[in-house]
N, C-alpha and C. Protein backbone atom coordinates (compact mmCIF):
# COMPACT_ATOMS: atom_id res chain seq x y z
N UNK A 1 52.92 7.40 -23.91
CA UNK A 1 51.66 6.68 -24.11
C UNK A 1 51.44 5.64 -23.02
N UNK A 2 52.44 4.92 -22.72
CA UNK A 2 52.23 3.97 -21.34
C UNK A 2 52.09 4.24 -20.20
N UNK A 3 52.44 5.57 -20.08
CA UNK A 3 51.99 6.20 -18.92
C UNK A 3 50.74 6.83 -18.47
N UNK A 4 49.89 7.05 -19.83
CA UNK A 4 48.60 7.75 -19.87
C UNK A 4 47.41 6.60 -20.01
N UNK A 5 47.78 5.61 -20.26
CA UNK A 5 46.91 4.23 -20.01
C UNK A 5 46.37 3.73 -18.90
N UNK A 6 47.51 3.40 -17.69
CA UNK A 6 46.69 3.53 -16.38
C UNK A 6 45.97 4.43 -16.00
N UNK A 7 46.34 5.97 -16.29
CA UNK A 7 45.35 6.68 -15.85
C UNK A 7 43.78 6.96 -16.43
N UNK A 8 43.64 6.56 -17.49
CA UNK A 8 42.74 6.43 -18.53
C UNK A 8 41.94 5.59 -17.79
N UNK A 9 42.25 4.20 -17.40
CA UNK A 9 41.57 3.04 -17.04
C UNK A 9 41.40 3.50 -16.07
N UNK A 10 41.85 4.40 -14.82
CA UNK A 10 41.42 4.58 -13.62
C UNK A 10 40.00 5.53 -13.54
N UNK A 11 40.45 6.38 -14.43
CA UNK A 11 39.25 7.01 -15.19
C UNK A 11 37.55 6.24 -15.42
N UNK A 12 38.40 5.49 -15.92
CA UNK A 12 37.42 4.62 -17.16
C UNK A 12 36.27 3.83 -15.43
N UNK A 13 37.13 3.72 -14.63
CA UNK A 13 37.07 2.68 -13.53
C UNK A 13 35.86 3.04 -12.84
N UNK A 14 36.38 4.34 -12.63
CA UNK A 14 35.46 5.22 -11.43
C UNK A 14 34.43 5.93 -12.19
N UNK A 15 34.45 6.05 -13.74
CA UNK A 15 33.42 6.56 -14.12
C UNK A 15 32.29 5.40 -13.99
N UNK A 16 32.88 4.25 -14.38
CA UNK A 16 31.65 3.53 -14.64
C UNK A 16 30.97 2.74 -13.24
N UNK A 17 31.86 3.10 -11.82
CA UNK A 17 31.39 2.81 -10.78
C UNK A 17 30.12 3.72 -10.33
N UNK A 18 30.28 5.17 -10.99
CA UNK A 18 29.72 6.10 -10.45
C UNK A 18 28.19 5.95 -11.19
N UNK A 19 28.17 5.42 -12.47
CA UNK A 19 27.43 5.35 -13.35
C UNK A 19 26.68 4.02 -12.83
N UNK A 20 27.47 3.13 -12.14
CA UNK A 20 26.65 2.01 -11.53
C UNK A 20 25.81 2.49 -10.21
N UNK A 21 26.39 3.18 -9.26
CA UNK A 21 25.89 3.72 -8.65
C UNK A 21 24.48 4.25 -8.30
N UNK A 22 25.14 5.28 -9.72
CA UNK A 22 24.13 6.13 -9.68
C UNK A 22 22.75 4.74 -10.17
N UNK A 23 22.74 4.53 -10.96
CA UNK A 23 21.62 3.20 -11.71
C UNK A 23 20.44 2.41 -10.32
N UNK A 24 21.90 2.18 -9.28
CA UNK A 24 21.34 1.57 -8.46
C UNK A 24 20.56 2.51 -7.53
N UNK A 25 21.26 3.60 -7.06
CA UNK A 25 20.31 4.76 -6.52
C UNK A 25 18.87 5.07 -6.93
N UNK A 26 18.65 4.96 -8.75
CA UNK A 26 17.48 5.33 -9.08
C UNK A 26 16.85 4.43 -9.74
N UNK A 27 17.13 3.38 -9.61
CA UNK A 27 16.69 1.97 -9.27
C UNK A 27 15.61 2.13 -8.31
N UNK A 28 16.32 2.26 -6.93
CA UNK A 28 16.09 1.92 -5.73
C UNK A 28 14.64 2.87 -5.26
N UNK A 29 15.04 4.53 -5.90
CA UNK A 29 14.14 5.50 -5.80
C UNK A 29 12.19 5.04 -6.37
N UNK A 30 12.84 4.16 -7.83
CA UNK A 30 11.67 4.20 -8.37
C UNK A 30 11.63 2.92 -7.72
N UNK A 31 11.85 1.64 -6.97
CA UNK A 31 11.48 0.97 -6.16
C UNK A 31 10.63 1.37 -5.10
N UNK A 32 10.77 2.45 -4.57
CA UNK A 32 10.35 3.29 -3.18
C UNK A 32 8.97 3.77 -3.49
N UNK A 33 9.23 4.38 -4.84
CA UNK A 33 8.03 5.02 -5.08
C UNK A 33 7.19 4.37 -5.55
N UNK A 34 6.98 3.34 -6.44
CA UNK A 34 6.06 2.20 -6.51
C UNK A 34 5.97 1.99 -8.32
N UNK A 35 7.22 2.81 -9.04
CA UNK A 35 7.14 2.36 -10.61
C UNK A 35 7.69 1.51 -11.06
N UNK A 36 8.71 1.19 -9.84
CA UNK A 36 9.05 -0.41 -10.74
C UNK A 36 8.68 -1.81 -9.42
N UNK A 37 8.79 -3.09 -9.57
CA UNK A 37 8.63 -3.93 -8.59
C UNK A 37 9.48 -4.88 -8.88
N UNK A 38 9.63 -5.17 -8.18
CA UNK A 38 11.01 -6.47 -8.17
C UNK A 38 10.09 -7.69 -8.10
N UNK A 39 9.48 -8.36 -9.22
CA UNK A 39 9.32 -9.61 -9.15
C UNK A 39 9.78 -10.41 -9.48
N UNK A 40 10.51 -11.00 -9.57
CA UNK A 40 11.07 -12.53 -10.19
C UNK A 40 11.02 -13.95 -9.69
N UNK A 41 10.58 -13.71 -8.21
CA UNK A 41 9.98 -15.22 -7.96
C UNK A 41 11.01 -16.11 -7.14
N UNK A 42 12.40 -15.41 -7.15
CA UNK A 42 13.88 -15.94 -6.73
C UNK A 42 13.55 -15.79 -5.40
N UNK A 43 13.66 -16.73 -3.88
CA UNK A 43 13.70 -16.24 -2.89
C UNK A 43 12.44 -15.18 -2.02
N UNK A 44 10.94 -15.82 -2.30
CA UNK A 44 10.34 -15.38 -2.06
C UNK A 44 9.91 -15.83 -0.78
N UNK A 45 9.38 -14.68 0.18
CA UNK A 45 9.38 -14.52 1.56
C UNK A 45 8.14 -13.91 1.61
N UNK A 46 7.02 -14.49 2.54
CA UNK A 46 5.76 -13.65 2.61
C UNK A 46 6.08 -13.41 4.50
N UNK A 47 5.34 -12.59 4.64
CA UNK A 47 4.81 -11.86 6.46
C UNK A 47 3.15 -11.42 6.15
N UNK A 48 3.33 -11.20 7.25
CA UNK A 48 1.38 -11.32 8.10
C UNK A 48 1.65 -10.08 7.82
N UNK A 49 0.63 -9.15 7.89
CA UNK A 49 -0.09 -7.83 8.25
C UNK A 49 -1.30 -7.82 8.93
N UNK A 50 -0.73 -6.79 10.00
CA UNK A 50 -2.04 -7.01 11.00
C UNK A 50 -2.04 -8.40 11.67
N UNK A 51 -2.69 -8.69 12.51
CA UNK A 51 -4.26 -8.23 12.47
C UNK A 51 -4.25 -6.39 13.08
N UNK A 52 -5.33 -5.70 12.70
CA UNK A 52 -5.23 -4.74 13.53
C UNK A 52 -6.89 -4.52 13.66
N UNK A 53 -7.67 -4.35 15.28
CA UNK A 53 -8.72 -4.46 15.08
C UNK A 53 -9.09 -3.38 15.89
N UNK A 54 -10.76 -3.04 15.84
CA UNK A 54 -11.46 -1.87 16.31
C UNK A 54 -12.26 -2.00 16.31
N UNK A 55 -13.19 -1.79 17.92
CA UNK A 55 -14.70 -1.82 18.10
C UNK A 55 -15.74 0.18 17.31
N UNK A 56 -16.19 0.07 16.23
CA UNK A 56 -16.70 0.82 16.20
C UNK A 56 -18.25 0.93 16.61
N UNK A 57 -18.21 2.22 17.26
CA UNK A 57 -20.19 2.06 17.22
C UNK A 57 -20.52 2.79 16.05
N UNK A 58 -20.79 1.73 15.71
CA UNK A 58 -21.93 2.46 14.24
C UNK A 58 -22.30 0.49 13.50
N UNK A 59 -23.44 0.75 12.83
CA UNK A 59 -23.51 -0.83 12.03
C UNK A 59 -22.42 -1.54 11.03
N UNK A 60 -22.50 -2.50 10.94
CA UNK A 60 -21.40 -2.84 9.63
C UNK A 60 -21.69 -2.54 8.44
N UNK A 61 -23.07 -2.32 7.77
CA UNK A 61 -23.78 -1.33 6.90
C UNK A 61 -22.97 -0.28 6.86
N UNK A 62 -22.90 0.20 7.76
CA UNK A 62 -22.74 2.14 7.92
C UNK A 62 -21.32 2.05 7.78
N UNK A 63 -20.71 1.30 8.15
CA UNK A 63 -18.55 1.36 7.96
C UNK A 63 -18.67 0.72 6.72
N UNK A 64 -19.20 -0.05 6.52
CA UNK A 64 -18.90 -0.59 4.88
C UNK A 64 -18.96 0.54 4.27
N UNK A 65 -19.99 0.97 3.98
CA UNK A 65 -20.29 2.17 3.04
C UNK A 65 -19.25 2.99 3.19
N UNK A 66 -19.10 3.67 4.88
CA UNK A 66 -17.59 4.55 4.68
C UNK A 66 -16.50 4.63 3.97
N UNK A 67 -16.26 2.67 4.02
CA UNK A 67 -15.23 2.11 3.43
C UNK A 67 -15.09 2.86 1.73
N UNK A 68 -16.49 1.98 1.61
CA UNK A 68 -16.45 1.97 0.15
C UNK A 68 -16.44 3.34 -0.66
N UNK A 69 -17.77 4.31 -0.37
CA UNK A 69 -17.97 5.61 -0.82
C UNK A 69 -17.13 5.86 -2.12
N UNK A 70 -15.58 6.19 -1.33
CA UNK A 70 -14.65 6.52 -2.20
C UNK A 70 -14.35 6.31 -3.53
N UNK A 71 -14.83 4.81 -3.39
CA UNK A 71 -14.40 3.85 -4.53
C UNK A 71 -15.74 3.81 -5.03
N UNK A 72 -16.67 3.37 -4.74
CA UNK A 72 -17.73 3.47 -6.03
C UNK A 72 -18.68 4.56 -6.09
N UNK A 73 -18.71 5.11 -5.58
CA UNK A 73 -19.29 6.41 -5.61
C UNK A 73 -17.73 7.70 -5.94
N UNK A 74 -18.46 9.34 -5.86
CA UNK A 74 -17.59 10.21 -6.97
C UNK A 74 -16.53 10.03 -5.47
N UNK A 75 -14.95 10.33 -5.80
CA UNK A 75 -13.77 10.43 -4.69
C UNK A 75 -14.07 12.15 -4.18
N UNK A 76 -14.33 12.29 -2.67
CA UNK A 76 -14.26 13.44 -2.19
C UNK A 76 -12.54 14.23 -2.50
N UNK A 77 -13.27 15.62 -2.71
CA UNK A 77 -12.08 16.98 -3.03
C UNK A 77 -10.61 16.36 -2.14
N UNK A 78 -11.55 15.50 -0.66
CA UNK A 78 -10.51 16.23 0.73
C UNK A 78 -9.71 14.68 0.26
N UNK A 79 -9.49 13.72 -0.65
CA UNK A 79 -9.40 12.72 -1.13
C UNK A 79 -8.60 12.60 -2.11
N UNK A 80 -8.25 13.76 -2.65
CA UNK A 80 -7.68 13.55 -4.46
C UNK A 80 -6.37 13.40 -4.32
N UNK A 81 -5.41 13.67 -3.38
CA UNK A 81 -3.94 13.63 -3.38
C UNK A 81 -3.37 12.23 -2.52
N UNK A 82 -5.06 11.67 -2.22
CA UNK A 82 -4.83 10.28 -1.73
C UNK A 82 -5.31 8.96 -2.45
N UNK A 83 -6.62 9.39 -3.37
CA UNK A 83 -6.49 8.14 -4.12
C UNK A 83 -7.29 8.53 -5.43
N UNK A 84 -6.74 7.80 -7.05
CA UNK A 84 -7.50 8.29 -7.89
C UNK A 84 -8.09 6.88 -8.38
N UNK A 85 -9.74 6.96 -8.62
CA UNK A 85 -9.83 5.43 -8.97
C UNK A 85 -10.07 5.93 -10.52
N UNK A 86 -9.02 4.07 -10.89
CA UNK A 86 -9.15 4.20 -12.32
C UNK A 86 -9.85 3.78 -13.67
N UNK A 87 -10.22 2.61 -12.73
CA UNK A 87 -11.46 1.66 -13.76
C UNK A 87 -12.84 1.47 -12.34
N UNK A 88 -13.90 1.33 -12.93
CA UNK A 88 -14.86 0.69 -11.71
C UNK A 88 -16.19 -0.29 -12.43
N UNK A 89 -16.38 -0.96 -11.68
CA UNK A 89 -17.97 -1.49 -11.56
C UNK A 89 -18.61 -2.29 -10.75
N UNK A 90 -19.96 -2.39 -10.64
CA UNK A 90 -20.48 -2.52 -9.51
C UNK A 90 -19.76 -2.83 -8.51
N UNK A 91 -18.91 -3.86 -8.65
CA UNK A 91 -18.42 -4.69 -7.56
C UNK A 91 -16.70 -4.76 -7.01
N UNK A 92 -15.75 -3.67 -8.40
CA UNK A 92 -15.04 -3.86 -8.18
C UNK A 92 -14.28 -2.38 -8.44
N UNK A 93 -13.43 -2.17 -8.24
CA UNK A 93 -12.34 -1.27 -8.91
C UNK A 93 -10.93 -1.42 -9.17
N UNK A 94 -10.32 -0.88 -9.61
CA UNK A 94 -8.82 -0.33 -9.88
C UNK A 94 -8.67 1.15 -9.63
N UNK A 95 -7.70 1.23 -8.48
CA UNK A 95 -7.20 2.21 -7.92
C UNK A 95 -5.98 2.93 -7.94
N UNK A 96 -5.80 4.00 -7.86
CA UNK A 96 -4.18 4.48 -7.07
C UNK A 96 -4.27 4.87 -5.93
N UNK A 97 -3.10 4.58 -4.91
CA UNK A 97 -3.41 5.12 -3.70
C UNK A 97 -1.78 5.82 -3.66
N UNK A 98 -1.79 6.95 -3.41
CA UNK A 98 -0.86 8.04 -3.04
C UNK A 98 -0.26 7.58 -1.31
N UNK A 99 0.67 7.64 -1.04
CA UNK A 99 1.16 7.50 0.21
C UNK A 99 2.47 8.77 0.02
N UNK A 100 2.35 9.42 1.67
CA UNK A 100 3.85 10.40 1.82
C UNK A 100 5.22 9.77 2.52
N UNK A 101 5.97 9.47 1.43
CA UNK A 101 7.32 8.41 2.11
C UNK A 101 8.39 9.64 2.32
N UNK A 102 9.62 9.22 3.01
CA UNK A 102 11.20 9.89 3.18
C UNK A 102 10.25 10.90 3.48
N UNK A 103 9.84 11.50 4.77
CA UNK A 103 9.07 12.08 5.09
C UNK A 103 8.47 13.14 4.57
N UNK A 104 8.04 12.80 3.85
CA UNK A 104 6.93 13.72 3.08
C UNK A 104 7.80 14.14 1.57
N UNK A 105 8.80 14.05 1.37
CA UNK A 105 9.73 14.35 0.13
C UNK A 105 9.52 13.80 -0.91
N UNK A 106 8.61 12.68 -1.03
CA UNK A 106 8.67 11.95 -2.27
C UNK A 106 7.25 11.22 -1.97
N UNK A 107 6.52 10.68 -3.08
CA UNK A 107 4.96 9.79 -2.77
C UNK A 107 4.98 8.56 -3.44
N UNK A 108 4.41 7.52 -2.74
CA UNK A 108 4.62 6.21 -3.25
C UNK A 108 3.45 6.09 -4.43
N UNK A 109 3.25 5.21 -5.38
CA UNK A 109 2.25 5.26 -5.79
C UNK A 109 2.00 3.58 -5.77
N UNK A 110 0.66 3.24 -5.29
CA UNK A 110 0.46 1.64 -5.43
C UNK A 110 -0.92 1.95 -6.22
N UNK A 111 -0.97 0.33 -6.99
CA UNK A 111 -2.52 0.19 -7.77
C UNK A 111 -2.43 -1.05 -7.37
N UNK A 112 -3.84 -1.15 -6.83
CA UNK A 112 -4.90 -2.02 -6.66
C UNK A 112 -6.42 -2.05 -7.00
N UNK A 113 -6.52 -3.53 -7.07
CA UNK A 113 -7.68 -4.12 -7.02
C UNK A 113 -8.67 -4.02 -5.76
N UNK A 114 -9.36 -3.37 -5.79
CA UNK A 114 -10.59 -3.75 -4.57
C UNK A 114 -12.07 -3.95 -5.00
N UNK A 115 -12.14 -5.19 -4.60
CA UNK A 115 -13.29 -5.63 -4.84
C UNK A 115 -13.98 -5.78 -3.56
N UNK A 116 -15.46 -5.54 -3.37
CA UNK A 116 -16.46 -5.51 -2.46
C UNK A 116 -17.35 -6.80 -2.27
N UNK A 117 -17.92 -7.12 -1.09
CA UNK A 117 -18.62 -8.40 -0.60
C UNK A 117 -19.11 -8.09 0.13
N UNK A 118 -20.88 -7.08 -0.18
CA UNK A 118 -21.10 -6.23 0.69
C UNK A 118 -22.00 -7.38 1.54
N UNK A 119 -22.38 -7.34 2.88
CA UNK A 119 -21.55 -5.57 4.32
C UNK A 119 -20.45 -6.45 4.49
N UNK A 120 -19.52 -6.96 4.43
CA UNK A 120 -18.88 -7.87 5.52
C UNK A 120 -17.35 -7.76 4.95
N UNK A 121 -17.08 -7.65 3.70
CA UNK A 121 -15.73 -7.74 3.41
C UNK A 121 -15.47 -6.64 2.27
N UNK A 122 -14.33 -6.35 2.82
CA UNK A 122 -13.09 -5.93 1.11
C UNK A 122 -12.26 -6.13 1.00
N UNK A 123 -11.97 -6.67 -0.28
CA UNK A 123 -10.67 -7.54 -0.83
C UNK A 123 -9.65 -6.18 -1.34
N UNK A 124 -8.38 -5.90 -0.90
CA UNK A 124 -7.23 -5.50 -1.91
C UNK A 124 -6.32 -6.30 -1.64
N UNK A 125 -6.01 -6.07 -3.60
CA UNK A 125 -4.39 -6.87 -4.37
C UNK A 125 -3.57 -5.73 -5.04
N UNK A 126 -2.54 -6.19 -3.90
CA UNK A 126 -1.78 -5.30 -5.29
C UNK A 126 -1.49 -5.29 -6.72
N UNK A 127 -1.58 -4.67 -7.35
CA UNK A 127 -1.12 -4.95 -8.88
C UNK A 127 -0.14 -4.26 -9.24
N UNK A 128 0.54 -3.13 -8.48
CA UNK A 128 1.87 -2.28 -8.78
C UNK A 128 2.03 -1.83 -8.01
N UNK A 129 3.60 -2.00 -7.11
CA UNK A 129 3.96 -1.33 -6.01
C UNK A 129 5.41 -1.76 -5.35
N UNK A 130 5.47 -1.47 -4.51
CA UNK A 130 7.36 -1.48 -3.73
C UNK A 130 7.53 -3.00 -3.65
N UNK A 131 6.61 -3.62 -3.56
CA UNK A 131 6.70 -5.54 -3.42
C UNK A 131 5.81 -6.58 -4.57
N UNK A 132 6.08 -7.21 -4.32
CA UNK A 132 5.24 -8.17 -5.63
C UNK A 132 4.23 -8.17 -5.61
N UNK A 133 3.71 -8.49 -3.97
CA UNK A 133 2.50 -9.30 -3.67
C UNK A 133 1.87 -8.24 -2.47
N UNK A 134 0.65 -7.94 -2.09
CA UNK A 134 0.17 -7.74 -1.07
C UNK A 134 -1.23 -7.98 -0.83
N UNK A 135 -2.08 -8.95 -0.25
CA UNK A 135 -3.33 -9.22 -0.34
C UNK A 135 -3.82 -8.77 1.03
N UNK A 136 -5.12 -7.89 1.15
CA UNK A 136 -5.46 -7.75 2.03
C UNK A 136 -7.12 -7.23 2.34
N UNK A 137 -7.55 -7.67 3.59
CA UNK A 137 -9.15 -7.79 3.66
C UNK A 137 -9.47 -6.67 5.10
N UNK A 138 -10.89 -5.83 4.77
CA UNK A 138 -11.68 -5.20 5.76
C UNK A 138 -12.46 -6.04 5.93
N UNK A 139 -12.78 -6.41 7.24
CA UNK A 139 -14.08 -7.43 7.62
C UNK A 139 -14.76 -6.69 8.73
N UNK A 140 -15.87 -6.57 8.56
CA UNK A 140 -16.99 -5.88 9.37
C UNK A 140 -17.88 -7.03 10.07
N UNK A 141 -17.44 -7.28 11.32
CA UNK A 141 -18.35 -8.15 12.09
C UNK A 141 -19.70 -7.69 12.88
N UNK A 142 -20.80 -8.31 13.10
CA UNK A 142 -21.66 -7.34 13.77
C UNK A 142 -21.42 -7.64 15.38
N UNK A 143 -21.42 -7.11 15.81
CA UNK A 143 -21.62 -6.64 17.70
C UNK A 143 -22.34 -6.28 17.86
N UNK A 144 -22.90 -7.01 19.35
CA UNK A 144 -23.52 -5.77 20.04
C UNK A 144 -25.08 -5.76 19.68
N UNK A 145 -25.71 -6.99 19.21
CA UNK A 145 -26.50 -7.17 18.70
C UNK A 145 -27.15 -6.31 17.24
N UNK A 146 -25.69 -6.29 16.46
CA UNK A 146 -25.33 -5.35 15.57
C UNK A 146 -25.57 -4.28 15.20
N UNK A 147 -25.27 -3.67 16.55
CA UNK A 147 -25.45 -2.16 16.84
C UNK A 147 -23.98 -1.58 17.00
N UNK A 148 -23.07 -2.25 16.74
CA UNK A 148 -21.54 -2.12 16.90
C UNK A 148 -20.98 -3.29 15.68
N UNK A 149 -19.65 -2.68 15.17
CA UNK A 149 -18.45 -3.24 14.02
C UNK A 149 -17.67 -3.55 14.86
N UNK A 150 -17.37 -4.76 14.73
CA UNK A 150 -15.98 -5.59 15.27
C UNK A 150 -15.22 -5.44 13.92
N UNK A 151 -14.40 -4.32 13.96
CA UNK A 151 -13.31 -4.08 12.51
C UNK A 151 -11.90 -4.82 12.56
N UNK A 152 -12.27 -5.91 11.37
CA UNK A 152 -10.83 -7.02 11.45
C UNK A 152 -9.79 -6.19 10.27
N UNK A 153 -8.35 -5.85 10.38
CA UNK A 153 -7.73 -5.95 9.26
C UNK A 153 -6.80 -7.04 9.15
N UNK A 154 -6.17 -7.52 7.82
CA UNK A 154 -5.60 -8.90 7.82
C UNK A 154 -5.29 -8.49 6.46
N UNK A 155 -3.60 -8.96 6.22
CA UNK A 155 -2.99 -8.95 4.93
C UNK A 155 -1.81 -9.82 5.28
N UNK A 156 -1.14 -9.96 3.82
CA UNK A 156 0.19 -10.34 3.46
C UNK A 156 0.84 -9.73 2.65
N UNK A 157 1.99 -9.87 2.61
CA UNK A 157 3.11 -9.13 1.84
C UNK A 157 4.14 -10.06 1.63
N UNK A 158 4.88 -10.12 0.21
CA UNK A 158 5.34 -11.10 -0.53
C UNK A 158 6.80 -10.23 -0.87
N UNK A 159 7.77 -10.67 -1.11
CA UNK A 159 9.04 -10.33 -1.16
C UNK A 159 10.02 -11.13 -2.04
N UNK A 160 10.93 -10.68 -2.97
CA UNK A 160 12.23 -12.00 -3.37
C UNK A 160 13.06 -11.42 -3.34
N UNK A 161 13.85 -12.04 -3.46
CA UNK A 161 16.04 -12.00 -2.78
C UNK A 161 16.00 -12.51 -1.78
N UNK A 162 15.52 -13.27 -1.14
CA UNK A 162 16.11 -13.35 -0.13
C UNK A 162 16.16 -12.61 1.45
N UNK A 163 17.01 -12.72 1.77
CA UNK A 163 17.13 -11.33 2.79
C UNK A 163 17.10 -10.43 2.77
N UNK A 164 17.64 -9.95 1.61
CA UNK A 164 17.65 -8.27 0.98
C UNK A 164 15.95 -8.08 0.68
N UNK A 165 14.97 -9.18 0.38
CA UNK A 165 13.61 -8.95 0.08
C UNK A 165 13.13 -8.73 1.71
N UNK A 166 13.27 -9.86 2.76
CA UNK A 166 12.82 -9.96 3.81
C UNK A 166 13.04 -8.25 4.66
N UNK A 167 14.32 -8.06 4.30
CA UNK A 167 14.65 -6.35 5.00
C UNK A 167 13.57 -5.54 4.30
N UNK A 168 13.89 -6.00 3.24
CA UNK A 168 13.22 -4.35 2.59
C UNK A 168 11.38 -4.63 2.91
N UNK A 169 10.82 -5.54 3.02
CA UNK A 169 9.73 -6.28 3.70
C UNK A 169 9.30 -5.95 5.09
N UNK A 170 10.58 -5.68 6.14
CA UNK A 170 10.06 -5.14 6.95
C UNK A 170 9.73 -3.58 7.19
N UNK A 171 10.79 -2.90 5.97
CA UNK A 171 10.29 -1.78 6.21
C UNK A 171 8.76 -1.57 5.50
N UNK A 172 8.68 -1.86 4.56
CA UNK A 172 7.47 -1.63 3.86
C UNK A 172 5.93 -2.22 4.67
N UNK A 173 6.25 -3.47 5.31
CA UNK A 173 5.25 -3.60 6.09
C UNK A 173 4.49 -2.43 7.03
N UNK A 174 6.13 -1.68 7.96
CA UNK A 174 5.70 -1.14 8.90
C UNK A 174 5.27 -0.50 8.59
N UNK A 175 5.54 0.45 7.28
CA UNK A 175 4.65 1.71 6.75
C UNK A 175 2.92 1.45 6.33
N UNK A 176 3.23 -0.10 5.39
CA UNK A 176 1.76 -0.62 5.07
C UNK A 176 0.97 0.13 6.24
N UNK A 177 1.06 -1.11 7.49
CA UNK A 177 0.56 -1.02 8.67
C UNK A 177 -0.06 0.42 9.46
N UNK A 178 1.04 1.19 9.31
CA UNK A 178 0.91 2.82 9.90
C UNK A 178 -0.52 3.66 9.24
N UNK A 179 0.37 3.02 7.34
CA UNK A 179 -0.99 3.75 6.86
C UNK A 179 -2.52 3.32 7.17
N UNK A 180 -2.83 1.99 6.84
CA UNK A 180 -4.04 1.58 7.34
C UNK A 180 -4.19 1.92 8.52
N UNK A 181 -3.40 1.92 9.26
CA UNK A 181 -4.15 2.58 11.11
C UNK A 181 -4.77 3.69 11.03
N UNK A 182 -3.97 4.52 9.46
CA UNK A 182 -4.11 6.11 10.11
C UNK A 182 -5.49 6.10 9.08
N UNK A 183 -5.73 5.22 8.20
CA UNK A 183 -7.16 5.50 7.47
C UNK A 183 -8.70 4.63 8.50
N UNK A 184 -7.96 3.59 9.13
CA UNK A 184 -8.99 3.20 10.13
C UNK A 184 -9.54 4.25 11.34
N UNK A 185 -8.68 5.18 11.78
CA UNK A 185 -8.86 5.94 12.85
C UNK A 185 -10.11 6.84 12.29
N UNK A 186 -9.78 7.15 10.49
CA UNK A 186 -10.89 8.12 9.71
C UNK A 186 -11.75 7.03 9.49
N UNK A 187 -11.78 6.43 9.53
CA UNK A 187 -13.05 5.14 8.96
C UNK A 187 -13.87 5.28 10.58
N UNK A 188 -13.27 4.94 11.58
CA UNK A 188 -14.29 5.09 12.78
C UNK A 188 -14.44 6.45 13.19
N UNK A 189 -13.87 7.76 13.04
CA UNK A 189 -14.83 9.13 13.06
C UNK A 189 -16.01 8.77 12.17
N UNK A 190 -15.64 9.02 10.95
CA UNK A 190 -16.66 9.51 10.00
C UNK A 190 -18.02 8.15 9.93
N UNK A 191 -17.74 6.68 10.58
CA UNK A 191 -19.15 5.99 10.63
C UNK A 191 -19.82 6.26 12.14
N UNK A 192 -18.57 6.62 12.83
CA UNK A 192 -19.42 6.88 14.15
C UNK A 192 -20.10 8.04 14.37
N UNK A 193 -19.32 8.92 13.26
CA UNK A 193 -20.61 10.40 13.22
C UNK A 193 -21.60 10.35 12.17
N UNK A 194 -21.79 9.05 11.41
CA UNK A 194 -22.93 8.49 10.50
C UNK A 194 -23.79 8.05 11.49
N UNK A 195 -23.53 7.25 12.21
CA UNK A 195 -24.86 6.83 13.28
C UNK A 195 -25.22 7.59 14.03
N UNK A 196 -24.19 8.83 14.68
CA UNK A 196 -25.06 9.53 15.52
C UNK A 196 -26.62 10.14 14.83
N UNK A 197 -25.73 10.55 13.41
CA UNK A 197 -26.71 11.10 13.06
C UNK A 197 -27.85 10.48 12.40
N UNK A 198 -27.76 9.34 12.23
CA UNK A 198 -29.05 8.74 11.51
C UNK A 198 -30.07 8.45 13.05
């Protein structure tokens, strides 16, 4: 019997390391993907987003609307695996926005708030996602004797632990960032082929 005790406990040892492990692994997963958020307020760390800006030709009218469409008007077909809105009115919504993370293997899911301040601004907040906090604004300036969009983007992103928040902060920024570039690049096709054609 005294001999089968240490091995029991060694047992006992590595099972429940593996079992911690594992916890923290899918922890971490549903961290990534945007179902759970680490808020607690311990060691909180905010960073800039953006600025990231773009001369479009088209009016600030005409990119607002681009902007918006989605959200208060019906979400296009070519749209559905990128965002589903969930509450709306006049002025505001609640959203999901789909993102492709671990390259393409898994999808983040964030909900936000976007509210409109038409032509000139849109407000998103996060309300569920990989970080606590993320506030961020489209601003449509006129140019050009407002025949051209001076397109401002500008956010923050909020973090706690510490360092372990600040790391995991920078990755999530850079992705933030990537994605909005890659929906601004579609925001100036589709208003700059709105003005040609009007």
């Amino acid at each position: 019997m005294s001999q089968t005790r240490p091995m029991a406990c060694g047992w006992w040892k590595v099972a429940t390391g593996c079992v911690a492990l594992g916890g923290l692994a899918g922890g971490a997963l549903l961290v990534v993907q945007g179902s759970v958020t680490i808020d607690v307020r311990w060691g909180r760390r905010t960073r800039e987003l953006g600025p990231l800006n773009a001369e479009i030709m088209a009016q600030p009218e005409v990119v607002f609307d681009v902007v918006a469409a989605p959200y208060l008007g019906r979400t296009p077909r070519a749209m559905a695996d990128k965002l589903l809105v969930v509450e709306r009115t006049d002025d505001m919504v609640i959203a999901e926005h789909y993102t492709p993370v671990l390259g393409g293997r898994m999808v983040a899911t964030t909900v936000e708030s976007v509210r409109f301040d038409r032509p000139h601004v849109i407000h998103f907040r996060l309300l569920r996602g990989p970080v606590p906090l993320v506030t961020e604004t489209f601003e449509f300036k006129s140019g050009n004797a407002g025949a051209t969009t001076d397109f401002v983007y500008r956010g923050e992103l909020a973090t706690d632990l510490w360092w372990l928040g600040a790391w995991w902060g920078r990755i999530v920024a850079k992705r933030w960032e990537a994605a909005v570039s890659d929906s601004l690049r579609s925001i100036q096709i589709e208003a700059e082929r709105r003005a040609v054609a009007r």
